[in-house]
C-alpha atoms as a PDB file:
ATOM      1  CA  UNK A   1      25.973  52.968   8.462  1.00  0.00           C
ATOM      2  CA  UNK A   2      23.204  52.328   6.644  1.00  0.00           C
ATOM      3  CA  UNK A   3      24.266  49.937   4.313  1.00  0.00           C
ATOM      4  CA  UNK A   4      25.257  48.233   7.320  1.00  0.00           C
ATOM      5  CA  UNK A   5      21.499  48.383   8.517  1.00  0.00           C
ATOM      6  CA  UNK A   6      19.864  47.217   4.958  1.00  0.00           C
ATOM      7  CA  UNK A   7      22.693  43.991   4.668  1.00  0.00           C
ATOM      8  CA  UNK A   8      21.165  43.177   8.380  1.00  0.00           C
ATOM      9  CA  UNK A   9      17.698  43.332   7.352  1.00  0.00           C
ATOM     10  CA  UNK A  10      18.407  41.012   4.373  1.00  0.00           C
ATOM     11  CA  UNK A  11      20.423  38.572   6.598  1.00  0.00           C
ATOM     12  CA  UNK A  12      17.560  38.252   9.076  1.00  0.00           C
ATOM     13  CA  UNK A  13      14.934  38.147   5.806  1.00  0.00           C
ATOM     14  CA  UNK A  14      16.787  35.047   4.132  1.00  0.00           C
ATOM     15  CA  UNK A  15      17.230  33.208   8.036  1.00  0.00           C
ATOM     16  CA  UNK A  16      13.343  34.083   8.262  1.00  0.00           C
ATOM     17  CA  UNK A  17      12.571  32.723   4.168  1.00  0.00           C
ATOM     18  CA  UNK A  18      14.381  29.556   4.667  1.00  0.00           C
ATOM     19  CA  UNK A  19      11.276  28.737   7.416  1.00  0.00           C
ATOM     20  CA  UNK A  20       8.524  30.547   5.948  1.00  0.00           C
ATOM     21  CA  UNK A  21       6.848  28.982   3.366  1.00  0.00           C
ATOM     22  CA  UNK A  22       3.335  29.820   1.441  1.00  0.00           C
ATOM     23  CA  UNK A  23       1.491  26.835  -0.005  1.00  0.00           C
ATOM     24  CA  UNK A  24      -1.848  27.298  -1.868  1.00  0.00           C
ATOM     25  CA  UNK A  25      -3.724  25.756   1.312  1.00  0.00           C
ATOM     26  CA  UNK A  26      -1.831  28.540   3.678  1.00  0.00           C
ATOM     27  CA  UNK A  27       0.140  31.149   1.726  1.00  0.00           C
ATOM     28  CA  UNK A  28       2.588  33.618   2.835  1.00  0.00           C
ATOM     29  CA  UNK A  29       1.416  37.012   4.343  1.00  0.00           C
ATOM     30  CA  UNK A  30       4.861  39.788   3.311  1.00  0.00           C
ATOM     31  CA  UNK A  31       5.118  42.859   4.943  1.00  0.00           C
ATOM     32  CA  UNK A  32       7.406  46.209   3.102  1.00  0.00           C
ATOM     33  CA  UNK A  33       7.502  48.948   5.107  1.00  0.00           C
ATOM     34  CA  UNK A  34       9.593  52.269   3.614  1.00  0.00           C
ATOM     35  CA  UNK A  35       9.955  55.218   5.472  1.00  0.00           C
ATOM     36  CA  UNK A  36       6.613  56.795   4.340  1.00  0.00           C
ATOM     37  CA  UNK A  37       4.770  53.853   3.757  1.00  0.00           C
ATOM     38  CA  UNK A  38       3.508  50.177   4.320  1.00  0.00           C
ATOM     39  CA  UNK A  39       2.552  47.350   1.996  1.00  0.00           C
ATOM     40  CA  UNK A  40       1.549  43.768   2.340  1.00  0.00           C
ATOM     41  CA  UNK A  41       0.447  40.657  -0.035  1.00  0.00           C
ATOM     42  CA  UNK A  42      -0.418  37.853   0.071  1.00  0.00           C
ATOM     43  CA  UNK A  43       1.590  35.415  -1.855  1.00  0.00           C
ATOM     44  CA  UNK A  44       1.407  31.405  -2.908  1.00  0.00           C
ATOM     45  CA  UNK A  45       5.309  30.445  -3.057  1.00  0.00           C
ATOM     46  CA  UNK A  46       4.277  27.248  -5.173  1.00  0.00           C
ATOM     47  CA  UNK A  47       2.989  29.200  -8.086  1.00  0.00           C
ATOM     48  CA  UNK A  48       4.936  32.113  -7.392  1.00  0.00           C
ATOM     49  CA  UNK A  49       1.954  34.504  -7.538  1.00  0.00           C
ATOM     50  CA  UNK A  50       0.751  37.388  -5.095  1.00  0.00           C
ATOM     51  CA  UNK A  51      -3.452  35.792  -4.241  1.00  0.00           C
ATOM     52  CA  UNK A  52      -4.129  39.785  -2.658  1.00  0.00           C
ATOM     53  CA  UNK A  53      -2.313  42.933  -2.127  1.00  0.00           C
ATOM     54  CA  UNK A  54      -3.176  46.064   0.298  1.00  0.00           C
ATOM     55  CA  UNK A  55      -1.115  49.538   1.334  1.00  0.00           C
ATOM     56  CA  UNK A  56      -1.684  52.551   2.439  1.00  0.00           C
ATOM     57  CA  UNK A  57      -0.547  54.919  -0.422  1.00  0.00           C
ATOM     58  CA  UNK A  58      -3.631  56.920  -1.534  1.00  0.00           C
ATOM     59  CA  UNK A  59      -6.006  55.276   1.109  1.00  0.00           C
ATOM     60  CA  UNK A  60      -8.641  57.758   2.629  1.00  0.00           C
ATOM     61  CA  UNK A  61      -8.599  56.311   5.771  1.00  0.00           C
ATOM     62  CA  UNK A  62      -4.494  56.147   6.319  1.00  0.00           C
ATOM     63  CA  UNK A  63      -3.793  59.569   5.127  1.00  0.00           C
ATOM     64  CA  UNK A  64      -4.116  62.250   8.233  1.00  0.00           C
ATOM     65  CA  UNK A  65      -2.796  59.535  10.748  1.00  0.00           C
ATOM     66  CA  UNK A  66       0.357  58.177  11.564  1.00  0.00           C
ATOM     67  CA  UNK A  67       2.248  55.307  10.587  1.00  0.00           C
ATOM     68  CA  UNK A  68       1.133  52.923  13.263  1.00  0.00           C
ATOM     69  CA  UNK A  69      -2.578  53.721  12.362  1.00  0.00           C
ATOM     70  CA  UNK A  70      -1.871  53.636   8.792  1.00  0.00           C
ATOM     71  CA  UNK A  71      -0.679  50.015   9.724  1.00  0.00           C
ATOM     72  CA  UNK A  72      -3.481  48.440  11.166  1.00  0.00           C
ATOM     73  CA  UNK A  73      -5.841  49.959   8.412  1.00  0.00           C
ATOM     74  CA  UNK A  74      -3.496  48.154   6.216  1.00  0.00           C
ATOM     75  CA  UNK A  75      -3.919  44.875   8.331  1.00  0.00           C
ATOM     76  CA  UNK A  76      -8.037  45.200   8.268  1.00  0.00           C
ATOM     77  CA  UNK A  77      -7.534  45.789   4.314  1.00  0.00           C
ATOM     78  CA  UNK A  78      -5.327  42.827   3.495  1.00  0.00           C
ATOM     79  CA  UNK A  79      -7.934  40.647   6.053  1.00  0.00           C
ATOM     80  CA  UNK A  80     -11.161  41.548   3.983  1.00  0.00           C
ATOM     81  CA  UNK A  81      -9.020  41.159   0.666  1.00  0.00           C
ATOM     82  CA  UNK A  82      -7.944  37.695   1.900  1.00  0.00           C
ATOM     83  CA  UNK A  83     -11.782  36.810   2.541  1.00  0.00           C
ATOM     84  CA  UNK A  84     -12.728  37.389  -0.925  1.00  0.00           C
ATOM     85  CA  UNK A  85      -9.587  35.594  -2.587  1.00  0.00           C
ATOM     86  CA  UNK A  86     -10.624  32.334  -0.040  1.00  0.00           C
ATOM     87  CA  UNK A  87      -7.641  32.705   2.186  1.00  0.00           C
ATOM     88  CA  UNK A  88      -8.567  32.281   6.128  1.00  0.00           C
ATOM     89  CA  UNK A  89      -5.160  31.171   7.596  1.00  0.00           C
ATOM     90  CA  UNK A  90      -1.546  32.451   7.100  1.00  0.00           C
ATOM     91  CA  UNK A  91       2.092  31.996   7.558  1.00  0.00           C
ATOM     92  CA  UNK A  92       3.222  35.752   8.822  1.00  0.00           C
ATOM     93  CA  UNK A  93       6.813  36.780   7.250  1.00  0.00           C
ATOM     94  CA  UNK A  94       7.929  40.211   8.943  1.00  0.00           C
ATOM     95  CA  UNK A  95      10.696  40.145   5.985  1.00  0.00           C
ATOM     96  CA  UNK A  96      13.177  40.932   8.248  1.00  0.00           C
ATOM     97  CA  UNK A  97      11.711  43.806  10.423  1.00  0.00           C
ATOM     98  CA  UNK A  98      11.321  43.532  13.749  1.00  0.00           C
ATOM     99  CA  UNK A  99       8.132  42.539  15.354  1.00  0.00           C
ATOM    100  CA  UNK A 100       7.134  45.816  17.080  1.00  0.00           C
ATOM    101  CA  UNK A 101       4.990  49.109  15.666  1.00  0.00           C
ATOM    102  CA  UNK A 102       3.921  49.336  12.048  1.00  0.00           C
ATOM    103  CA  UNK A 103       4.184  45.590  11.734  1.00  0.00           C
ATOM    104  CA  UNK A 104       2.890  44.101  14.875  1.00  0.00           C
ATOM    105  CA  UNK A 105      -0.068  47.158  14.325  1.00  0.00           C
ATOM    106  CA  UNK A 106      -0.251  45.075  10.742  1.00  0.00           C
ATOM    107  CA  UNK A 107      -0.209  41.788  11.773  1.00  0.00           C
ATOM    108  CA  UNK A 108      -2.964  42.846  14.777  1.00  0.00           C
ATOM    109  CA  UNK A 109      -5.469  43.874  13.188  1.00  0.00           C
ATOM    110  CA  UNK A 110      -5.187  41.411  10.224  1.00  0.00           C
ATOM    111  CA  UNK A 111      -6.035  38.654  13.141  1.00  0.00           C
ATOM    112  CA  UNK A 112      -8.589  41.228  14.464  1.00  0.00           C
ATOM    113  CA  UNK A 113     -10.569  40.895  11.431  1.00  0.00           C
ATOM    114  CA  UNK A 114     -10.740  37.322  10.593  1.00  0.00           C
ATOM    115  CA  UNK A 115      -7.243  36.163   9.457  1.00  0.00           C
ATOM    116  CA  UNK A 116      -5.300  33.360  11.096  1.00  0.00           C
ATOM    117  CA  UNK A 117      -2.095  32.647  11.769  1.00  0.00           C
END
């Protein structure tokens, strides 16, 4: 069953990549989440480089909380990282994952704090 679950996520991921597309002007904004965990970069698909990268593992702030907390402390991380690389506007890619909890907590309070998309 849960390769089942995993060859889903991937199918939805590629139907999602085919659309989303980071430039230099307005790169890509990835979201991982594992079990413990949540990650996100920022990446220019042109040059095939990640501009900024934030998560929570061994952040202060995200470690006596839970995982939806430790997700929008993860979006106000990756917003001020995205300031200081130059990067106001983004194209969100959920990789996959379904628009509700850690991510939309992610993706919430990256807009909160400056970034657009």
């Amino acid at each position: 069953m849960a390769l089942d679950k995993i060859k889903r996520r991937i199918k939805i991921k590629r139907r999602i990549r085919k659309k989303v597309f980071g430039t230099a002007s307005i790169p890509r904004l990835t979201v991982f989440r594992s079990n413990k965990q949540i990650y996100a970069q920022i990446v220019d698909d042109n040059k095939g480089i990640t501009l900024a990268s934030a998560s929570s593992y061994k952040q202060k702030e995200a470690e006596k909380v839970n995982k939806v907390t430790q997700a929008s402390v993860v979006g106000k991380l990756i917003a001020e990282k995205a300031k200081t690389v130059g990067v106001e506007a983004v194209v969100f890619d959920r990789n996959g994952y379904l628009y509700h909890g850690r991510v939309k907590s992610l993706a919430e309070a990256a807009r909160e704090n400056g970034l657009k998309f």
